[in-house]
N, C-alpha and C. Protein backbone atom coordinates (compact mmCIF):
# COMPACT_ATOMS: atom_id res chain seq x y z
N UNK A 1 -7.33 23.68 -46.82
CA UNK A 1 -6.25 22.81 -47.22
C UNK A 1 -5.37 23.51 -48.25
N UNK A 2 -5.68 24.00 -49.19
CA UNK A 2 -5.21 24.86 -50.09
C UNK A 2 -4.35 26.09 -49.32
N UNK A 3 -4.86 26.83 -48.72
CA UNK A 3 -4.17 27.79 -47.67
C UNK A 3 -2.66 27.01 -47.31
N UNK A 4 -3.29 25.82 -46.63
CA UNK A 4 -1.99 24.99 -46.12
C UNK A 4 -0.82 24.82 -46.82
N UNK A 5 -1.18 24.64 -48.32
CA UNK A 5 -0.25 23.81 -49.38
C UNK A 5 0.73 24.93 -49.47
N UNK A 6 -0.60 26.60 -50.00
CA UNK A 6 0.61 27.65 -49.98
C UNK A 6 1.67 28.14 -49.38
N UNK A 7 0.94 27.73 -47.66
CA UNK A 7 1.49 28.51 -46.71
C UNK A 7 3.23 28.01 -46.67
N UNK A 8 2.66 26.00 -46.98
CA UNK A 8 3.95 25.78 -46.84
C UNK A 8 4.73 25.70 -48.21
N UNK A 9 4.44 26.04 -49.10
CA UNK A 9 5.65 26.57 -50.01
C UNK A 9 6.06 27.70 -50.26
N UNK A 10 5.55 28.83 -49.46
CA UNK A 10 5.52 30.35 -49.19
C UNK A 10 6.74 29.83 -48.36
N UNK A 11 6.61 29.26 -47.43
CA UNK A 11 7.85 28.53 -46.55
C UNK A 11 8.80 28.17 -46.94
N UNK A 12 8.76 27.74 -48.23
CA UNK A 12 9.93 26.84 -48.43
C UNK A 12 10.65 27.57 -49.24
N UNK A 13 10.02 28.90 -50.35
CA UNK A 13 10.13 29.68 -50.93
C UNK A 13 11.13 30.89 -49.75
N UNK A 14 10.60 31.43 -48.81
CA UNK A 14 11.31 31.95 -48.08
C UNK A 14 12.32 31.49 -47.53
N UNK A 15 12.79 30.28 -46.90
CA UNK A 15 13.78 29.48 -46.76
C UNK A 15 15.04 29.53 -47.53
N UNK A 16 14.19 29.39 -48.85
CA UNK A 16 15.23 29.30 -49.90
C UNK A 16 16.12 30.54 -50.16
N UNK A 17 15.37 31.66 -50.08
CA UNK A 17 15.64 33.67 -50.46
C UNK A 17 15.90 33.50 -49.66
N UNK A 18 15.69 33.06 -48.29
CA UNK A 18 16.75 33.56 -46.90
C UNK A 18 17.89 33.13 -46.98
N UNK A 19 18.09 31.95 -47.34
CA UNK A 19 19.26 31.26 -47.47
C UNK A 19 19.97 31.75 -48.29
N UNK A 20 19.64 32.34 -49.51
CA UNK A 20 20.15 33.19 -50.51
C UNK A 20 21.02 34.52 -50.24
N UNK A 21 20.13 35.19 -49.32
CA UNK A 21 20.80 36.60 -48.55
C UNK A 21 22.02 36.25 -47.48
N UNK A 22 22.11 34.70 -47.15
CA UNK A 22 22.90 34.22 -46.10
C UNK A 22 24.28 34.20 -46.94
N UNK A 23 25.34 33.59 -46.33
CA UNK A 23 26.63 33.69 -46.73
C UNK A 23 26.80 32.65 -47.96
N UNK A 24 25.63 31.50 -48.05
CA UNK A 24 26.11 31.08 -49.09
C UNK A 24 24.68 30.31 -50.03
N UNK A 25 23.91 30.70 -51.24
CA UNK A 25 23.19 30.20 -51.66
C UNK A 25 22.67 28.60 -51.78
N UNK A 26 21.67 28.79 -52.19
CA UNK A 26 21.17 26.92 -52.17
C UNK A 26 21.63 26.72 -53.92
N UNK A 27 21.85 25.24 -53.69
CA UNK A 27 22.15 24.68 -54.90
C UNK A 27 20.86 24.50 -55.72
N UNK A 28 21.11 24.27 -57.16
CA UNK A 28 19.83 24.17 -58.05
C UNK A 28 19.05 22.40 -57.54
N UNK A 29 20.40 21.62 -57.02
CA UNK A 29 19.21 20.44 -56.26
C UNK A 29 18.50 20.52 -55.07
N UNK A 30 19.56 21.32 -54.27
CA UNK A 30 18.71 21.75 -52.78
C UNK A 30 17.28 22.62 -52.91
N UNK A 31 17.07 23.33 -53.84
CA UNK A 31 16.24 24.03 -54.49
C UNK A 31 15.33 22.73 -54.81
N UNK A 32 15.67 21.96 -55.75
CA UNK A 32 14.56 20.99 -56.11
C UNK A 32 14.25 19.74 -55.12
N UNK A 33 15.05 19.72 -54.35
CA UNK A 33 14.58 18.71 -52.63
C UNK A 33 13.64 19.47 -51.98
N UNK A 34 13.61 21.10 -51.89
CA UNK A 34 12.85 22.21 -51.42
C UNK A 34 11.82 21.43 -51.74
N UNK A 35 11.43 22.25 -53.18
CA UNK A 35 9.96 21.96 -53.45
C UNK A 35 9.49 20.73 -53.91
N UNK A 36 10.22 19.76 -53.78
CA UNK A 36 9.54 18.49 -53.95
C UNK A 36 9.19 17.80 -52.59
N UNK A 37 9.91 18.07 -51.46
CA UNK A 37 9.43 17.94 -49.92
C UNK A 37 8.30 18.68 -49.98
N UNK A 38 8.20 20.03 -49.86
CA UNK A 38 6.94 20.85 -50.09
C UNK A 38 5.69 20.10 -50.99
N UNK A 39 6.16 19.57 -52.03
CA UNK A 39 4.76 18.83 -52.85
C UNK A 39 4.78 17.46 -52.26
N UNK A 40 5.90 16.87 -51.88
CA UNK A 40 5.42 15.85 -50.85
C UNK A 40 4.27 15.87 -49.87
N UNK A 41 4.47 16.77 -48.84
CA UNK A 41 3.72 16.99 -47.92
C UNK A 41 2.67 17.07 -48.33
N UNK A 42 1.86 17.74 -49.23
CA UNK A 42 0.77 18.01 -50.17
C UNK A 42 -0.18 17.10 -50.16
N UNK A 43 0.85 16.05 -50.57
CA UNK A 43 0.17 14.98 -51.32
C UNK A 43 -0.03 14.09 -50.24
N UNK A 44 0.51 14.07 -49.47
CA UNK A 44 0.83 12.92 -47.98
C UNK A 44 -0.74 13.81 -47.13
N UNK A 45 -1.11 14.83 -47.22
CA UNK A 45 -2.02 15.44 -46.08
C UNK A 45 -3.03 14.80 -46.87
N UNK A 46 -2.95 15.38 -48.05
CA UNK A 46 -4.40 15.18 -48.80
C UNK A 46 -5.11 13.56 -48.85
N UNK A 47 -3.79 12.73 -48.92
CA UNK A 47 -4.03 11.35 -48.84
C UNK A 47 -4.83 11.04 -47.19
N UNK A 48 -4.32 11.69 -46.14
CA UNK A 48 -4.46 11.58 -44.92
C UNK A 48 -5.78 12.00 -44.60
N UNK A 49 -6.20 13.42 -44.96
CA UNK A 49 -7.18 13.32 -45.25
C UNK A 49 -8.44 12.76 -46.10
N UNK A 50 -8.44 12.54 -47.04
CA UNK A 50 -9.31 10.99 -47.78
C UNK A 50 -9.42 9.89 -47.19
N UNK A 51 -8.65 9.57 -45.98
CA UNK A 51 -8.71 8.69 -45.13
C UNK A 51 -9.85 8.60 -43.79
N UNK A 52 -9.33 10.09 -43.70
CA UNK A 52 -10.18 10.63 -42.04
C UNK A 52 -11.49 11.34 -42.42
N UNK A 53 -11.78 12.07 -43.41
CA UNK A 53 -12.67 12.45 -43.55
C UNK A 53 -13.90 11.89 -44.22
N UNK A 54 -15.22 12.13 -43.69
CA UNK A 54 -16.35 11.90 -44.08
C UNK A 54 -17.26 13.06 -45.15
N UNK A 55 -16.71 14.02 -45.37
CA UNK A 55 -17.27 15.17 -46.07
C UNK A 55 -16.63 15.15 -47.48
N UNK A 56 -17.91 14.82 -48.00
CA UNK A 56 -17.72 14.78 -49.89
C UNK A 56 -16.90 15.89 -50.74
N UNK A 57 -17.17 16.88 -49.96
CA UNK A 57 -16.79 17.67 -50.85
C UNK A 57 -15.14 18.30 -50.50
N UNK A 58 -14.71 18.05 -48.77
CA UNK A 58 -13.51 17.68 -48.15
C UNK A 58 -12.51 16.75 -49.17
N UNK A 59 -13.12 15.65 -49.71
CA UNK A 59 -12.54 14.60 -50.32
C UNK A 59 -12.39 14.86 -51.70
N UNK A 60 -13.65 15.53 -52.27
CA UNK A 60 -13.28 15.95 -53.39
C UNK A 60 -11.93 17.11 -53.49
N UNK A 61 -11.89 18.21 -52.65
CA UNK A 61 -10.67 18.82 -52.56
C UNK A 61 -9.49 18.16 -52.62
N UNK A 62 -9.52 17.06 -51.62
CA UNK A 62 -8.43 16.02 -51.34
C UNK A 62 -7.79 15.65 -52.52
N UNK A 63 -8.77 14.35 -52.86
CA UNK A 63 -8.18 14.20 -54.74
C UNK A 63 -7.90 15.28 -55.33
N UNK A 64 -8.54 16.86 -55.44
CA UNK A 64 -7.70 17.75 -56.53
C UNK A 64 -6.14 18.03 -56.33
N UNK A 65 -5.99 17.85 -54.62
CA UNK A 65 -4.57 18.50 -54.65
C UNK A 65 -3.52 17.51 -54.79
N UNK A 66 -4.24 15.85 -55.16
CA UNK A 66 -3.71 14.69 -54.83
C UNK A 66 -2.49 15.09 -56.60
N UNK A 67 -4.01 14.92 -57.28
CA UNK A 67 -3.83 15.27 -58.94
C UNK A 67 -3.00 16.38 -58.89
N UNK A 68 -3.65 17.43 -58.46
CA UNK A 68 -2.34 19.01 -58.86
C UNK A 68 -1.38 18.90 -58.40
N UNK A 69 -1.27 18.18 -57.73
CA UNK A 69 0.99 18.08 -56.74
C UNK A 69 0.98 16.63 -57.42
N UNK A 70 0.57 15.81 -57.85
CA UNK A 70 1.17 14.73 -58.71
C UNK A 70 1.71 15.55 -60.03
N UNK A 71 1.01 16.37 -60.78
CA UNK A 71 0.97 16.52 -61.96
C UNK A 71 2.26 17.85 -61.77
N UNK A 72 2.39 18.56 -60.71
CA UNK A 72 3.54 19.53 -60.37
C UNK A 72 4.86 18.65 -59.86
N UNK A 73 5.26 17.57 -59.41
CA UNK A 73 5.80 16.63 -59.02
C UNK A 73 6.47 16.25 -60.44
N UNK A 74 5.70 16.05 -61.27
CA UNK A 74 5.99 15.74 -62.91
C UNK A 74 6.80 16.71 -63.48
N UNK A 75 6.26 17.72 -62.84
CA UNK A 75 7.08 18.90 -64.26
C UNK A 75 7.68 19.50 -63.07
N UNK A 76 8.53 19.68 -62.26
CA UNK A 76 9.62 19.83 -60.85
C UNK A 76 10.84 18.95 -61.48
N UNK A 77 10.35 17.26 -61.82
CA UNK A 77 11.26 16.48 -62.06
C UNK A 77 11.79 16.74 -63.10
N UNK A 78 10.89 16.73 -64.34
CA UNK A 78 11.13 17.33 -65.76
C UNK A 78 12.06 18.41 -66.03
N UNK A 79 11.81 19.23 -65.35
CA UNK A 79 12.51 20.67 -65.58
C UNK A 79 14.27 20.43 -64.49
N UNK A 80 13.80 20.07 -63.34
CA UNK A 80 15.47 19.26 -62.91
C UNK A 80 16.27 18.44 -63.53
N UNK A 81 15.65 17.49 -64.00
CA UNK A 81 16.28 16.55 -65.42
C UNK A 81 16.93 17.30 -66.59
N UNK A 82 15.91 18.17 -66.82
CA UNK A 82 16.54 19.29 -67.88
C UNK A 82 17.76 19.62 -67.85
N UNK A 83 17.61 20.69 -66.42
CA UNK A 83 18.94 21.43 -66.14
C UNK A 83 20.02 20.27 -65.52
N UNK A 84 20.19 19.08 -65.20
CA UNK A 84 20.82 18.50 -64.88
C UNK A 84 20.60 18.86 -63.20
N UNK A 85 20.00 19.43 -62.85
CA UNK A 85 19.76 19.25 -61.31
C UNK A 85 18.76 18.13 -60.48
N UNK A 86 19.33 17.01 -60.20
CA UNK A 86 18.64 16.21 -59.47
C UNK A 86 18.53 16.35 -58.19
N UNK A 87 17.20 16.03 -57.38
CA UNK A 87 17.81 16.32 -56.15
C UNK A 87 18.76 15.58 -54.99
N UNK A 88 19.33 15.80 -54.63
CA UNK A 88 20.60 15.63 -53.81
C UNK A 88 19.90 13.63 -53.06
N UNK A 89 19.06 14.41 -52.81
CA UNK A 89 18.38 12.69 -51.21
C UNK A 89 18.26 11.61 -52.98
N UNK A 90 18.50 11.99 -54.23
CA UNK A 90 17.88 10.70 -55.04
C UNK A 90 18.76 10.23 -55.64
N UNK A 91 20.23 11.03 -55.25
CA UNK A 91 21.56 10.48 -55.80
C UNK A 91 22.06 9.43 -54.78
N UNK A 92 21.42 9.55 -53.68
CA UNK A 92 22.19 8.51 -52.18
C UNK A 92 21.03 7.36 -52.27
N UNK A 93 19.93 7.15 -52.87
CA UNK A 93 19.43 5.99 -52.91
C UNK A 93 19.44 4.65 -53.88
């Protein structure tokens, strides 16, 4: 599961540098919609799993990544708030 979390912000991370080398960079909110979709997902599997799984120690993983992408979710927002970069999807709701 951990593998997973990286793989997909290794993803989202590359996305972003690709987009960078492209004709026109990502904004500092598109950047923070990035990785807060990315810690979304995180948190949405891990929940999914605590659901489906029967293996203690499966679940115990579950809750850590529930806690570590809640607690990265916190300081993503924090540090966007800072710089005045919100992300883009939380200005249209």
């Amino acid at each position: 599961m951990k593998k997973i979390g990286s793989a997909i912000l290794a993803l989202s991370f590359t996305f972003v540098f690709g987009a960078m080398a492209s004709a026109q960079a990502p904004t500092d909110p598109q950047i923070v919609g990035i990785v807060q979709t990315a810690n979304r997902i995180d948190i949405d599997h891990a929940r999914l799993v605590l659901k489906k799984s029967t293996n203690p120690q499966v679940k115990e993983f579950a809750n850590q990544m529930i806690s570590d992408h809640t607690s990265l979710e916190r300081s993503v927002s924090d540090l966007a708030n800072k710089l005045g970069a919100k992300d883009e999807n939380q200005r249209h709701r």
